[in-house]
PDB file of N, CA and C in Angstrom:
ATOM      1  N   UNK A   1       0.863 -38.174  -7.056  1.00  0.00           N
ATOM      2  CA  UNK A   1       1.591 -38.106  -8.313  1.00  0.00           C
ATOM      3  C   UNK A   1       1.852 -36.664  -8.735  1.00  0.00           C
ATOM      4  N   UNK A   2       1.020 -36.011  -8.432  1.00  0.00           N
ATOM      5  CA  UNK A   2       1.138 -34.139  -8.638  1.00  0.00           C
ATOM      6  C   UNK A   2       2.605 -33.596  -8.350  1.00  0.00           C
ATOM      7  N   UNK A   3       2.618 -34.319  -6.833  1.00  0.00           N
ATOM      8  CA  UNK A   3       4.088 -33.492  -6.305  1.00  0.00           C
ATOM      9  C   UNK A   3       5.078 -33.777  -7.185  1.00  0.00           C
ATOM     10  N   UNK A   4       5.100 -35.094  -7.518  1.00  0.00           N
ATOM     11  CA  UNK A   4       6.489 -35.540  -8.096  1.00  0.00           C
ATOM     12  C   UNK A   4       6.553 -35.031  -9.815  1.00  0.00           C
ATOM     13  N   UNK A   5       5.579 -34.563  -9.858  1.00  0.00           N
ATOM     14  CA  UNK A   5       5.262 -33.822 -11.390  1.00  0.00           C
ATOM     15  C   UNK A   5       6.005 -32.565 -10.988  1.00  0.00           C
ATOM     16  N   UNK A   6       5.636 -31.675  -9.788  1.00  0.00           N
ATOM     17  CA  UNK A   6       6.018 -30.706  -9.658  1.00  0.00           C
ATOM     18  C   UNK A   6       7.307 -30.648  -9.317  1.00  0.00           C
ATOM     19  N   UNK A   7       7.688 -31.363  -8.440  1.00  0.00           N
ATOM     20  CA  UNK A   7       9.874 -31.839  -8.015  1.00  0.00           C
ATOM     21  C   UNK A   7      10.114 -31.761  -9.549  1.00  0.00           C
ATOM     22  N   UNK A   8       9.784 -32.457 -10.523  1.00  0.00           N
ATOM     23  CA  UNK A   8      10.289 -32.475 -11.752  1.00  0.00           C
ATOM     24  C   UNK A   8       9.951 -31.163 -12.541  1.00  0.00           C
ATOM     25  N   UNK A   9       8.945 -30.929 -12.801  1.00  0.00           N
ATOM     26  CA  UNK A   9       8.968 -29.592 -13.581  1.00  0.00           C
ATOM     27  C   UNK A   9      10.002 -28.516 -12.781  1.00  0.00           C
ATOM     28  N   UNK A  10      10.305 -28.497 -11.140  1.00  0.00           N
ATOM     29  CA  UNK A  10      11.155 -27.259 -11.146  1.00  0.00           C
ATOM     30  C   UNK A  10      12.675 -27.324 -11.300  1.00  0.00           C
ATOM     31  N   UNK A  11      12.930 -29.150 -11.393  1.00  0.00           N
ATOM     32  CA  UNK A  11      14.095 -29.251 -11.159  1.00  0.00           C
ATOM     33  C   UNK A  11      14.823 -28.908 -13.069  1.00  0.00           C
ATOM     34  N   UNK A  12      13.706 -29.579 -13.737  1.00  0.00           N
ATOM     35  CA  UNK A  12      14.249 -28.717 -15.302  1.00  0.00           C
ATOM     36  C   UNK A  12      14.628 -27.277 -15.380  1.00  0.00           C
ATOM     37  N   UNK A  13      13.364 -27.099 -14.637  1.00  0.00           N
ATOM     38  CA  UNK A  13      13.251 -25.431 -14.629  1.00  0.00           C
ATOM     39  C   UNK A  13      14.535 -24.344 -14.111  1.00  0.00           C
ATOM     40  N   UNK A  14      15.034 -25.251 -12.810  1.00  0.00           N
ATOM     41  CA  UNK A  14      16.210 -25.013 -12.269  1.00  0.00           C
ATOM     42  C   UNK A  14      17.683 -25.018 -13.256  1.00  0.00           C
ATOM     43  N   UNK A  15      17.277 -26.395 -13.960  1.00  0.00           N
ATOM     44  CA  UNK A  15      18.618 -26.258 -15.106  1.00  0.00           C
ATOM     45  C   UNK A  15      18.618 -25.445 -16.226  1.00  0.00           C
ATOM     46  N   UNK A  16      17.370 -25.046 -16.463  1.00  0.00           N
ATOM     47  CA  UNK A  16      17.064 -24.433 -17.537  1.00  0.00           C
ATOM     48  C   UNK A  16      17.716 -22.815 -17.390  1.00  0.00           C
ATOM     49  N   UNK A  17      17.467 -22.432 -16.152  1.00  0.00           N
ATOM     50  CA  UNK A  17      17.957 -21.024 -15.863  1.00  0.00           C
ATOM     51  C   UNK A  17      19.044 -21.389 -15.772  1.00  0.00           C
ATOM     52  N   UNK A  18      20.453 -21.723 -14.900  1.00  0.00           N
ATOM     53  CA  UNK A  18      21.727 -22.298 -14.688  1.00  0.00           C
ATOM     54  C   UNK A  18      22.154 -22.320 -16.291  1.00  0.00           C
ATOM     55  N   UNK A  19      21.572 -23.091 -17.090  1.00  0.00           N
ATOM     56  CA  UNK A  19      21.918 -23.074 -18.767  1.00  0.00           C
ATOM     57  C   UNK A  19      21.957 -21.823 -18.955  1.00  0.00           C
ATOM     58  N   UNK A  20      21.082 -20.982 -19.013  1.00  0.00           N
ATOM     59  CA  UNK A  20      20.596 -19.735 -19.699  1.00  0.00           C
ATOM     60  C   UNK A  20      21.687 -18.621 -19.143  1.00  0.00           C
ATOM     61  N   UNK A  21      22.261 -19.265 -17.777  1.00  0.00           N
ATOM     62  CA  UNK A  21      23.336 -17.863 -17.095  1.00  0.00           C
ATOM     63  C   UNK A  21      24.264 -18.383 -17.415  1.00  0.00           C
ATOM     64  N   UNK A  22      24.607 -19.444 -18.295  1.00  0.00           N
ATOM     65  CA  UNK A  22      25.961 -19.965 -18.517  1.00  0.00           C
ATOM     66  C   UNK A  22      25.841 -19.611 -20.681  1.00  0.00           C
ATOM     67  N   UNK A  23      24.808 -19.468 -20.714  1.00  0.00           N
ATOM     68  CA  UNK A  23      25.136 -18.731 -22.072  1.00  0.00           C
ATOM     69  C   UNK A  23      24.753 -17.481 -22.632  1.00  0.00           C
ATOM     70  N   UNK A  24      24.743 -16.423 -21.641  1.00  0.00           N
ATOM     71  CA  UNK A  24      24.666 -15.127 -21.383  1.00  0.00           C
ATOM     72  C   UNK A  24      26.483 -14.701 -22.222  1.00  0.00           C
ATOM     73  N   UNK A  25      26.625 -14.242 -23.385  1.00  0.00           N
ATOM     74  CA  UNK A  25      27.565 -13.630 -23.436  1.00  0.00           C
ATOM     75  C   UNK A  25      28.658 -12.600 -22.598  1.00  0.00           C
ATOM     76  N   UNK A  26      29.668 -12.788 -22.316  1.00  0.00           N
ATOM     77  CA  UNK A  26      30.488 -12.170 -21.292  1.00  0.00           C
ATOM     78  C   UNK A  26      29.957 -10.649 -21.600  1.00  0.00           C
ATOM     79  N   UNK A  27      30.071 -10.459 -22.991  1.00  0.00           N
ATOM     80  CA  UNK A  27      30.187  -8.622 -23.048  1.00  0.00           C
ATOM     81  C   UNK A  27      29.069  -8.524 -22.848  1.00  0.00           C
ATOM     82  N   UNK A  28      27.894  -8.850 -22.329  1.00  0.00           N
ATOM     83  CA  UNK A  28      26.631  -8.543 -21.974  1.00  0.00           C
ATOM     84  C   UNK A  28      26.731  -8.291 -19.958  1.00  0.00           C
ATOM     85  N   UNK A  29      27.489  -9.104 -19.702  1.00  0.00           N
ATOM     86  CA  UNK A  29      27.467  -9.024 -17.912  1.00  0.00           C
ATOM     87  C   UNK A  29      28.602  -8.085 -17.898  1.00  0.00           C
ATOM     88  N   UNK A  30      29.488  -7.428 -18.979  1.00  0.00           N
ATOM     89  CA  UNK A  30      30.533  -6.255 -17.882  1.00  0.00           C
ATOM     90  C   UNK A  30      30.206  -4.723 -18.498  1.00  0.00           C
ATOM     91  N   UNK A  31      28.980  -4.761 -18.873  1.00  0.00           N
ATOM     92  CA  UNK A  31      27.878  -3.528 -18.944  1.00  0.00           C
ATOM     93  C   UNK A  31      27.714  -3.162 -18.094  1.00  0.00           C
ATOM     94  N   UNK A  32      28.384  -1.870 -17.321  1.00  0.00           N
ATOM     95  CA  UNK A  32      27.939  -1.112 -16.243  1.00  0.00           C
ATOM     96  C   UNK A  32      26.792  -0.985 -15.583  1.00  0.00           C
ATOM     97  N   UNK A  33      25.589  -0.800 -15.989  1.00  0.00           N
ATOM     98  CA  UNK A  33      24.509  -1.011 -15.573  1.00  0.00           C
ATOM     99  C   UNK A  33      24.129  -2.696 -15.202  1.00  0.00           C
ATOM    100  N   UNK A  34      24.430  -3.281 -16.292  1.00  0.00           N
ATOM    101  CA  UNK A  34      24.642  -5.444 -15.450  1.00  0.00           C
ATOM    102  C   UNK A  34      25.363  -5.330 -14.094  1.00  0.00           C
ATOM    103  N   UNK A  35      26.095  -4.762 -14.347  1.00  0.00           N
ATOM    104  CA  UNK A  35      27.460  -5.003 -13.052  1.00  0.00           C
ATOM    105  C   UNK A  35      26.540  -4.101 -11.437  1.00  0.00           C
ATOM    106  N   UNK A  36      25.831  -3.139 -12.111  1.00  0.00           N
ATOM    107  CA  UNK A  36      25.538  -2.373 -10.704  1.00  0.00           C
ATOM    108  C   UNK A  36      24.149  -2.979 -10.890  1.00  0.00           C
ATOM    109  N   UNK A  37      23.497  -3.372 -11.272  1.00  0.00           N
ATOM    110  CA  UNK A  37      22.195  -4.090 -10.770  1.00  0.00           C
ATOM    111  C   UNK A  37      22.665  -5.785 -10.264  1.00  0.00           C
ATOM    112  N   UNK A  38      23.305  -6.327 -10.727  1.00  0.00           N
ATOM    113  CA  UNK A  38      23.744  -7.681  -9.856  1.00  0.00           C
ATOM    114  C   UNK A  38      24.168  -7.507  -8.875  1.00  0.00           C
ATOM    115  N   UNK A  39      25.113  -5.995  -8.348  1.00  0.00           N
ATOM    116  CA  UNK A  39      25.671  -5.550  -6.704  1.00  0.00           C
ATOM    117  C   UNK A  39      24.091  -4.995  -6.285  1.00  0.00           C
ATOM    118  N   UNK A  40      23.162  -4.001  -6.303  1.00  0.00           N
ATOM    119  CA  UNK A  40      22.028  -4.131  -5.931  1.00  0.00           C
ATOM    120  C   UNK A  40      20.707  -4.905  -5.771  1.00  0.00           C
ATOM    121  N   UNK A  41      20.884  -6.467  -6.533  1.00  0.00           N
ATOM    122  CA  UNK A  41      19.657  -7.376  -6.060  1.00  0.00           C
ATOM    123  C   UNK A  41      19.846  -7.987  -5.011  1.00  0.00           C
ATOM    124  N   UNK A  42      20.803  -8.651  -4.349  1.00  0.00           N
ATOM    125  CA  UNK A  42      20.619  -8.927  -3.155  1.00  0.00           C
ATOM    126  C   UNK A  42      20.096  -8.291  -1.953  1.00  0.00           C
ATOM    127  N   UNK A  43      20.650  -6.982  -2.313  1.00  0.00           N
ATOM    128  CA  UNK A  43      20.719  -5.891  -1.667  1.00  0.00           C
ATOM    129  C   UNK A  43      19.129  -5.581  -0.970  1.00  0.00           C
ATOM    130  N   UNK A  44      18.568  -5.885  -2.196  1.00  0.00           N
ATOM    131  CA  UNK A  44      17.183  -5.636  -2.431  1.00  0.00           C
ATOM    132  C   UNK A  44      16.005  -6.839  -2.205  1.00  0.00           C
ATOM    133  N   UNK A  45      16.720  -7.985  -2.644  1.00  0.00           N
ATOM    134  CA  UNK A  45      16.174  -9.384  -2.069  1.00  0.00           C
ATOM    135  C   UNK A  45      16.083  -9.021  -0.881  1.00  0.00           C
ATOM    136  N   UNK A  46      17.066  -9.078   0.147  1.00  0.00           N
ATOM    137  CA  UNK A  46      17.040  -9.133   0.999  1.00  0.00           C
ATOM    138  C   UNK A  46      16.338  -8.437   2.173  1.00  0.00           C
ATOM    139  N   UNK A  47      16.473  -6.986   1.600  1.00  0.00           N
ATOM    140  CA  UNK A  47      15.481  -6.384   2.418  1.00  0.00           C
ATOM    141  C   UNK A  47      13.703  -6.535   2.420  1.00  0.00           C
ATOM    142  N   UNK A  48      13.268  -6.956   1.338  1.00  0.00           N
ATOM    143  CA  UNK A  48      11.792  -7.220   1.335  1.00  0.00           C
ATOM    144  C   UNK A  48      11.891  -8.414   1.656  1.00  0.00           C
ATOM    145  N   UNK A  49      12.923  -9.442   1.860  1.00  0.00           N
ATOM    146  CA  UNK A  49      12.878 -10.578   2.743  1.00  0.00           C
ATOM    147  C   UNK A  49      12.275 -10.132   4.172  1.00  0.00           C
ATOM    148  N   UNK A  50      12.943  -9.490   4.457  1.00  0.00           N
ATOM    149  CA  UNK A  50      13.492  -8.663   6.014  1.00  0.00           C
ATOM    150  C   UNK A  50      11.952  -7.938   6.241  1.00  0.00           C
ATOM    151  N   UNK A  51      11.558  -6.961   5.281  1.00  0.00           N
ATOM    152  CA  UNK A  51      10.081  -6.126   5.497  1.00  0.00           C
ATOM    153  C   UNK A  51       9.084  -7.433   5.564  1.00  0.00           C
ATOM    154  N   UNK A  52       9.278  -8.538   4.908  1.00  0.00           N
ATOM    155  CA  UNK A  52       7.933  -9.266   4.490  1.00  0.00           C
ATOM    156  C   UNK A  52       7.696 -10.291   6.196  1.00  0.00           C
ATOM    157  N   UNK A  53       9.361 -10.503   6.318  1.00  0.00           N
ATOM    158  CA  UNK A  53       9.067 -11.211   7.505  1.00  0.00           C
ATOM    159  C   UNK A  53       8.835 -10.355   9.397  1.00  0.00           C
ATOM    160  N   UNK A  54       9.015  -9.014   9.041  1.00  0.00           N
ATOM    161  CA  UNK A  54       9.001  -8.153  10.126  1.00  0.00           C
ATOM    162  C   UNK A  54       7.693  -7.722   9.991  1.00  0.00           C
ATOM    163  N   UNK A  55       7.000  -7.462   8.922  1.00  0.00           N
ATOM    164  CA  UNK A  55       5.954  -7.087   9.463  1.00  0.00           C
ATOM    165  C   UNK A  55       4.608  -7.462   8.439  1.00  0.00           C
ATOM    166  N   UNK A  56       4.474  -8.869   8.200  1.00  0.00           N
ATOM    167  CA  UNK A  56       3.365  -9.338   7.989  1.00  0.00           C
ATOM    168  C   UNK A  56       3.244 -10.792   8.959  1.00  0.00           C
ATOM    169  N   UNK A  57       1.849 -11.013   8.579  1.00  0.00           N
ATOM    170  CA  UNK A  57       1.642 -12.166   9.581  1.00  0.00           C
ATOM    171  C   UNK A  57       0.386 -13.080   8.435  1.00  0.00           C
ATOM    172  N   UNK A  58       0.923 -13.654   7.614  1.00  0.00           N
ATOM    173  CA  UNK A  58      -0.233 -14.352   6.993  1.00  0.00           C
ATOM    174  C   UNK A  58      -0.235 -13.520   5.702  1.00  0.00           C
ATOM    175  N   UNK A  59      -2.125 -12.886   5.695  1.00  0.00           N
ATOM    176  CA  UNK A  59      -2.258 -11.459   4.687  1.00  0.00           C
ATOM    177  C   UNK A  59      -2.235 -10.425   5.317  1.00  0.00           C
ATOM    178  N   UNK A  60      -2.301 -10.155   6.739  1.00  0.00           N
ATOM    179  CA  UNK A  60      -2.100  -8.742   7.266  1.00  0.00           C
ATOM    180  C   UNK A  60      -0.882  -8.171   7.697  1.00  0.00           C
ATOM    181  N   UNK A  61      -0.460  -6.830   7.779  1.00  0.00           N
ATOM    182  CA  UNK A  61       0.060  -6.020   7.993  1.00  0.00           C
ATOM    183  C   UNK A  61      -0.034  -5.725   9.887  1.00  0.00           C
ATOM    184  N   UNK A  62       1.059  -6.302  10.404  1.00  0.00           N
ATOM    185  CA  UNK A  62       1.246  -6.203  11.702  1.00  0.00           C
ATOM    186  C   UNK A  62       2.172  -5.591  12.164  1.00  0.00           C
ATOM    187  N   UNK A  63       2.255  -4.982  13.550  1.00  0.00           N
ATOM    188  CA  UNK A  63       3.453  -3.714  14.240  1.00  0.00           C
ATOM    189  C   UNK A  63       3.676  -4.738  15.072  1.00  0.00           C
ATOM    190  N   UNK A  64       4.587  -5.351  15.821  1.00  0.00           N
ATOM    191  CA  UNK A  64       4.813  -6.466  16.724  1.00  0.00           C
ATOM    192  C   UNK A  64       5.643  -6.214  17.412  1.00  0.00           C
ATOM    193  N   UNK A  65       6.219  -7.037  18.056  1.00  0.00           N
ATOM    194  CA  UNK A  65       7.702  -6.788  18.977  1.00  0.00           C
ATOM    195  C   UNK A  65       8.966  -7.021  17.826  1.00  0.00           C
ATOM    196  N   UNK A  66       8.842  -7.722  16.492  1.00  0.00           N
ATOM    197  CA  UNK A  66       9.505  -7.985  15.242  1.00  0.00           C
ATOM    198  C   UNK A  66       9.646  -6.512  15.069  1.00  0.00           C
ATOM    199  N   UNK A  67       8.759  -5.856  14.482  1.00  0.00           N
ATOM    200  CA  UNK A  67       9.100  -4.023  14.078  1.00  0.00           C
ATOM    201  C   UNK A  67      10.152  -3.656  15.178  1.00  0.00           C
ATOM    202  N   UNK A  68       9.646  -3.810  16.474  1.00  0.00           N
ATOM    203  CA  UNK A  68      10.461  -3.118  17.595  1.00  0.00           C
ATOM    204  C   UNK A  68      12.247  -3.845  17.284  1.00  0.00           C
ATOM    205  N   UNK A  69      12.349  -4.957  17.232  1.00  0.00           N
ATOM    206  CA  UNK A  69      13.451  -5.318  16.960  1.00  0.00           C
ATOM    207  C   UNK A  69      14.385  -4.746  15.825  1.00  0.00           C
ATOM    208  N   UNK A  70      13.432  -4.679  14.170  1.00  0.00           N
ATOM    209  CA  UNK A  70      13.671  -4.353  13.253  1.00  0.00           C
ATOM    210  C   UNK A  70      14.594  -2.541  13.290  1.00  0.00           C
ATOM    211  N   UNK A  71      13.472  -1.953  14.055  1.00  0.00           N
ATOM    212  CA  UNK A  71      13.559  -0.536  13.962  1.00  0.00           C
ATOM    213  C   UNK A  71      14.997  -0.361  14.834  1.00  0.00           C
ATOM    214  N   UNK A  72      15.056  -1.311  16.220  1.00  0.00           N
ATOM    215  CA  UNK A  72      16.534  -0.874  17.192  1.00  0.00           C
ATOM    216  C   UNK A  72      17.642  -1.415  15.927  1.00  0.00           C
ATOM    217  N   UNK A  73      17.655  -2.512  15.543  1.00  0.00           N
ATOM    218  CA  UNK A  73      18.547  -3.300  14.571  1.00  0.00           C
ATOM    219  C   UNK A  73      18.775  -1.843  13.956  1.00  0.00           C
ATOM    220  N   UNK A  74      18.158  -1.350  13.015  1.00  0.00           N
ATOM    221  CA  UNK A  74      18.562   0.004  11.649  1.00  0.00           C
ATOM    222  C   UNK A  74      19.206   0.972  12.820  1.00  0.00           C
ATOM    223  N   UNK A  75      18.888   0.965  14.187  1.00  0.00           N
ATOM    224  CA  UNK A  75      19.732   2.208  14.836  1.00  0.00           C
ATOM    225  C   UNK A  75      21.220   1.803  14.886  1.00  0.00           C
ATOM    226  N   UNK A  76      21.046   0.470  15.166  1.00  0.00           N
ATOM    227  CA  UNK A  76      22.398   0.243  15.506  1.00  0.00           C
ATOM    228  C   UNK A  76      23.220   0.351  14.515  1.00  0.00           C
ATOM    229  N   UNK A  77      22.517  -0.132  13.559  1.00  0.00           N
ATOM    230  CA  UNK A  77      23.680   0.225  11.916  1.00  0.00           C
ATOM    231  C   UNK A  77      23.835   1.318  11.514  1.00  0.00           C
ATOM    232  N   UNK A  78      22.934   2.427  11.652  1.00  0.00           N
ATOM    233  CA  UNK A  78      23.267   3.752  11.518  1.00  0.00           C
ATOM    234  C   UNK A  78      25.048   3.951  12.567  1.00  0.00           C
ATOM    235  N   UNK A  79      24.757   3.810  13.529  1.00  0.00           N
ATOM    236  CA  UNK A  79      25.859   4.012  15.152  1.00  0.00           C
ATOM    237  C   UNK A  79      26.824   3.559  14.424  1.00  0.00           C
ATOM    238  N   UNK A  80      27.027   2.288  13.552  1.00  0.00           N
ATOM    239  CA  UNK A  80      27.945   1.579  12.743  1.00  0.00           C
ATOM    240  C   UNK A  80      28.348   0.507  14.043  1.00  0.00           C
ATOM    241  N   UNK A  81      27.535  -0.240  14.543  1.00  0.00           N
ATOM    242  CA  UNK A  81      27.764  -1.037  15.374  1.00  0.00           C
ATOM    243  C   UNK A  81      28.122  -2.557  14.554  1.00  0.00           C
ATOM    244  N   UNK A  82      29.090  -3.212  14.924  1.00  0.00           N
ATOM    245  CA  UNK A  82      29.640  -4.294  14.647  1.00  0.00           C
ATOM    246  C   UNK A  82      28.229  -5.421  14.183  1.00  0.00           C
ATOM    247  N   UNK A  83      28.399  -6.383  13.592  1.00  0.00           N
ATOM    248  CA  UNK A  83      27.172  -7.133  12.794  1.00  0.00           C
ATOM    249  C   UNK A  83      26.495  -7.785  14.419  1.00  0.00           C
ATOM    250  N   UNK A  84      27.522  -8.301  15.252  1.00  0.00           N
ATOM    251  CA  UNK A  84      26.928  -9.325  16.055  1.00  0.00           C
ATOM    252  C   UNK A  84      25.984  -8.368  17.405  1.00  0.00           C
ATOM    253  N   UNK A  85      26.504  -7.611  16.895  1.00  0.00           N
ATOM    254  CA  UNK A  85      26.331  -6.280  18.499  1.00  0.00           C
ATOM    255  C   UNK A  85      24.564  -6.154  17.461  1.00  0.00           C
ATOM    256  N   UNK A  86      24.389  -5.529  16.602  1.00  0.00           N
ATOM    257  CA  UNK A  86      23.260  -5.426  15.763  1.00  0.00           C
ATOM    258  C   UNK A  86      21.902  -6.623  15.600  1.00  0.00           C
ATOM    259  N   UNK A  87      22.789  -7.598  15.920  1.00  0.00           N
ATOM    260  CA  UNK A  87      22.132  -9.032  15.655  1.00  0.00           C
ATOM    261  C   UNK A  87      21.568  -9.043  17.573  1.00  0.00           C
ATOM    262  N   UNK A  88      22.601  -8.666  18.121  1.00  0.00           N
ATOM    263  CA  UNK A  88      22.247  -8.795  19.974  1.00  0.00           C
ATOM    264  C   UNK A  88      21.271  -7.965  19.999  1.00  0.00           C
ATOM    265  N   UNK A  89      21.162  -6.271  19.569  1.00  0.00           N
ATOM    266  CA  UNK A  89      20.303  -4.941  20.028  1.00  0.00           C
ATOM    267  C   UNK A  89      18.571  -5.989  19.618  1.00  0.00           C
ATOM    268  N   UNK A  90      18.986  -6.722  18.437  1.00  0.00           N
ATOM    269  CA  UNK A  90      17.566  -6.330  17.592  1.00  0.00           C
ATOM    270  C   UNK A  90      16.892  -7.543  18.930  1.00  0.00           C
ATOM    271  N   UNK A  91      17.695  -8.586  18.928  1.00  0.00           N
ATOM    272  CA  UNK A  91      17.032  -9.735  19.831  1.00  0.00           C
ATOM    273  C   UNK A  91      16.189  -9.214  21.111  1.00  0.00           C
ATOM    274  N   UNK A  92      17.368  -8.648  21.889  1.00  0.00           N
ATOM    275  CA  UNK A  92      16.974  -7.890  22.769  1.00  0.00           C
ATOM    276  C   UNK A  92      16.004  -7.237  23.112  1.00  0.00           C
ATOM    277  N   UNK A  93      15.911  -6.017  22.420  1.00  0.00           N
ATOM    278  CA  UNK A  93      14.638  -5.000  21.896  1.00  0.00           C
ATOM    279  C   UNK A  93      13.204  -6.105  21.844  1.00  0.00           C
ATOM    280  N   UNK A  94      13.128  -7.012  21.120  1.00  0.00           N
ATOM    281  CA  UNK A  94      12.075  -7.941  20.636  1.00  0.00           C
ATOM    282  C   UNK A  94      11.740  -8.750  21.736  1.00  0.00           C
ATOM    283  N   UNK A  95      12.655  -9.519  22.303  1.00  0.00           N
ATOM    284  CA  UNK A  95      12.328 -10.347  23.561  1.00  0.00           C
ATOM    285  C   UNK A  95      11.631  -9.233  24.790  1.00  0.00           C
ATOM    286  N   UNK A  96      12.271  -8.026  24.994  1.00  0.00           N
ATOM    287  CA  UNK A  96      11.724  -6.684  25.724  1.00  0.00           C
ATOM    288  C   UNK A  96      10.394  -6.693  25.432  1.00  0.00           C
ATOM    289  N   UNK A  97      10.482  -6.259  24.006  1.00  0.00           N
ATOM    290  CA  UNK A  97       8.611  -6.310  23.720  1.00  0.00           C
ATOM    291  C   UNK A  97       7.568  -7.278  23.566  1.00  0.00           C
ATOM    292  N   UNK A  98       8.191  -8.237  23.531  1.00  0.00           N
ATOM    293  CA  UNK A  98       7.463  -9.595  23.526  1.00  0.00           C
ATOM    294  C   UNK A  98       7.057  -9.751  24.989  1.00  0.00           C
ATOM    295  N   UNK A  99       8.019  -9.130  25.933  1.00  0.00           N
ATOM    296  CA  UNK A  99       7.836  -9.710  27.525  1.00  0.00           C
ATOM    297  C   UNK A  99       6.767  -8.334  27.875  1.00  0.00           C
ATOM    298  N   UNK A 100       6.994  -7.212  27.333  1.00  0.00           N
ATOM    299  CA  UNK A 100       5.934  -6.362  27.643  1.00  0.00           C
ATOM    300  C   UNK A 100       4.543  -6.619  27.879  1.00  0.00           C
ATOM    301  N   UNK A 101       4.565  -6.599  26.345  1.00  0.00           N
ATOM    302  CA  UNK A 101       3.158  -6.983  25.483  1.00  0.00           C
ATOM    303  C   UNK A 101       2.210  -8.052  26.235  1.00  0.00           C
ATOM    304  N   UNK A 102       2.978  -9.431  26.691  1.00  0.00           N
ATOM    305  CA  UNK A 102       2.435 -10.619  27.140  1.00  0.00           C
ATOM    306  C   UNK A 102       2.566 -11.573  26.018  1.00  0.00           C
TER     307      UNK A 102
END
Protein backbone atom coordinates (compact mmCIF):
# COMPACT_ATOMS: atom_id res chain seq x y z
CA UNK A 1 0.00 0.00 0.00
CA UNK A 2 3.14 2.42 0.60
CA UNK A 3 4.01 2.40 -3.12
CA UNK A 4 0.73 3.38 -4.32
CA UNK A 5 0.74 6.18 -1.59
CA UNK A 6 3.92 7.16 -3.08
CA UNK A 7 2.74 6.92 -7.25
CA UNK A 8 0.16 9.28 -5.75
CA UNK A 9 1.89 11.73 -3.66
CA UNK A 10 4.39 12.34 -6.75
CA UNK A 11 1.93 12.35 -9.31
CA UNK A 12 0.14 15.59 -7.36
CA UNK A 13 3.42 16.69 -6.80
CA UNK A 14 4.12 16.52 -10.54
CA UNK A 15 0.93 18.70 -11.22
CA UNK A 16 1.58 20.84 -8.63
CA UNK A 17 4.92 22.10 -10.21
CA UNK A 18 3.41 22.05 -14.07
CA UNK A 19 0.60 24.48 -12.21
CA UNK A 20 3.17 26.59 -10.56
CA UNK A 21 5.22 27.03 -14.22
CA UNK A 22 2.03 27.81 -15.80
CA UNK A 23 1.40 30.67 -13.29
CA UNK A 24 4.78 32.16 -13.19
CA UNK A 25 4.05 35.65 -14.66
CA UNK A 26 5.49 36.24 -18.25
CA UNK A 27 7.49 39.45 -17.07
CA UNK A 28 9.16 37.32 -14.53
CA UNK A 29 10.66 34.57 -17.29
CA UNK A 30 11.99 37.45 -19.93
CA UNK A 31 14.39 38.74 -17.07
CA UNK A 32 17.72 38.35 -18.46
CA UNK A 33 19.16 36.56 -15.82
CA UNK A 34 15.64 33.87 -16.04
CA UNK A 35 16.42 33.62 -19.68
CA UNK A 36 20.32 32.80 -19.16
CA UNK A 37 19.89 30.46 -16.25
CA UNK A 38 17.04 28.31 -18.09
CA UNK A 39 19.83 28.19 -21.31
CA UNK A 40 22.44 27.03 -18.53
CA UNK A 41 20.47 24.21 -16.45
CA UNK A 42 20.47 21.67 -18.75
CA UNK A 43 23.64 22.51 -19.55
CA UNK A 44 24.49 21.75 -16.11
CA UNK A 45 21.97 18.84 -15.45
CA UNK A 46 23.53 17.23 -17.74
CA UNK A 47 26.92 17.27 -17.07
CA UNK A 48 26.77 16.01 -13.34
CA UNK A 49 24.50 13.47 -15.02
CA UNK A 50 27.57 12.61 -17.17
CA UNK A 51 30.33 13.11 -13.93
CA UNK A 52 27.92 11.05 -11.60
CA UNK A 53 27.60 8.26 -14.11
CA UNK A 54 31.44 8.26 -15.34
CA UNK A 55 32.84 8.12 -12.36
CA UNK A 56 31.03 6.73 -9.40
CA UNK A 57 30.10 3.24 -8.74
CA UNK A 58 27.55 2.95 -5.84
CA UNK A 59 29.25 5.46 -2.90
CA UNK A 60 32.73 5.37 -4.30
CA UNK A 61 34.65 7.38 -6.51
CA UNK A 62 36.10 5.19 -9.39
CA UNK A 63 38.77 5.83 -12.55
CA UNK A 64 37.47 3.02 -15.00
CA UNK A 65 37.55 2.45 -18.63
CA UNK A 66 34.11 5.04 -18.33
CA UNK A 67 36.79 8.05 -17.36
CA UNK A 68 38.95 6.72 -20.29
CA UNK A 69 35.98 7.06 -22.58
CA UNK A 70 34.75 10.28 -20.91
CA UNK A 71 38.21 12.03 -21.12
CA UNK A 72 38.76 10.81 -25.32
CA UNK A 73 34.85 11.98 -25.78
CA UNK A 74 35.96 15.98 -24.29
CA UNK A 75 39.05 15.58 -26.88
CA UNK A 76 37.05 15.03 -29.54
CA UNK A 77 34.78 18.01 -28.85
CA UNK A 78 37.51 20.23 -28.26
CA UNK A 79 38.86 18.94 -32.32
CA UNK A 80 35.04 19.98 -32.94
CA UNK A 81 34.38 16.53 -34.13
CA UNK A 82 30.84 15.84 -35.43
CA UNK A 83 28.33 14.41 -32.39
CA UNK A 84 28.35 10.75 -33.84
CA UNK A 85 32.24 10.65 -34.51
CA UNK A 86 32.39 11.80 -30.47
CA UNK A 87 29.78 9.25 -29.48
CA UNK A 88 32.20 6.46 -31.74
CA UNK A 89 35.88 7.95 -30.04
CA UNK A 90 34.30 7.68 -26.47
CA UNK A 91 32.90 3.88 -27.16
CA UNK A 92 35.93 2.94 -28.57
CA UNK A 93 38.47 4.32 -26.08
CA UNK A 94 36.21 2.39 -23.26
CA UNK A 95 35.74 -0.97 -24.97
CA UNK A 96 39.98 -0.51 -25.49
CA UNK A 97 40.15 -0.17 -21.79
CA UNK A 98 37.75 -2.47 -20.73
CA UNK A 99 39.64 -5.14 -23.06
CA UNK A 100 42.94 -3.99 -21.43
CA UNK A 101 42.13 -4.00 -17.96
CA UNK A 102 40.30 -7.62 -18.20
Amino acid sequence: MNVWIAIGATTVGCYLVKLLGLLVPAGALERPLVKRLAELLPVALLAALTAQQAFADGHALVLDARAAGLGAAAVALVLRAPFLVVVGVAVVVAAGARALTG
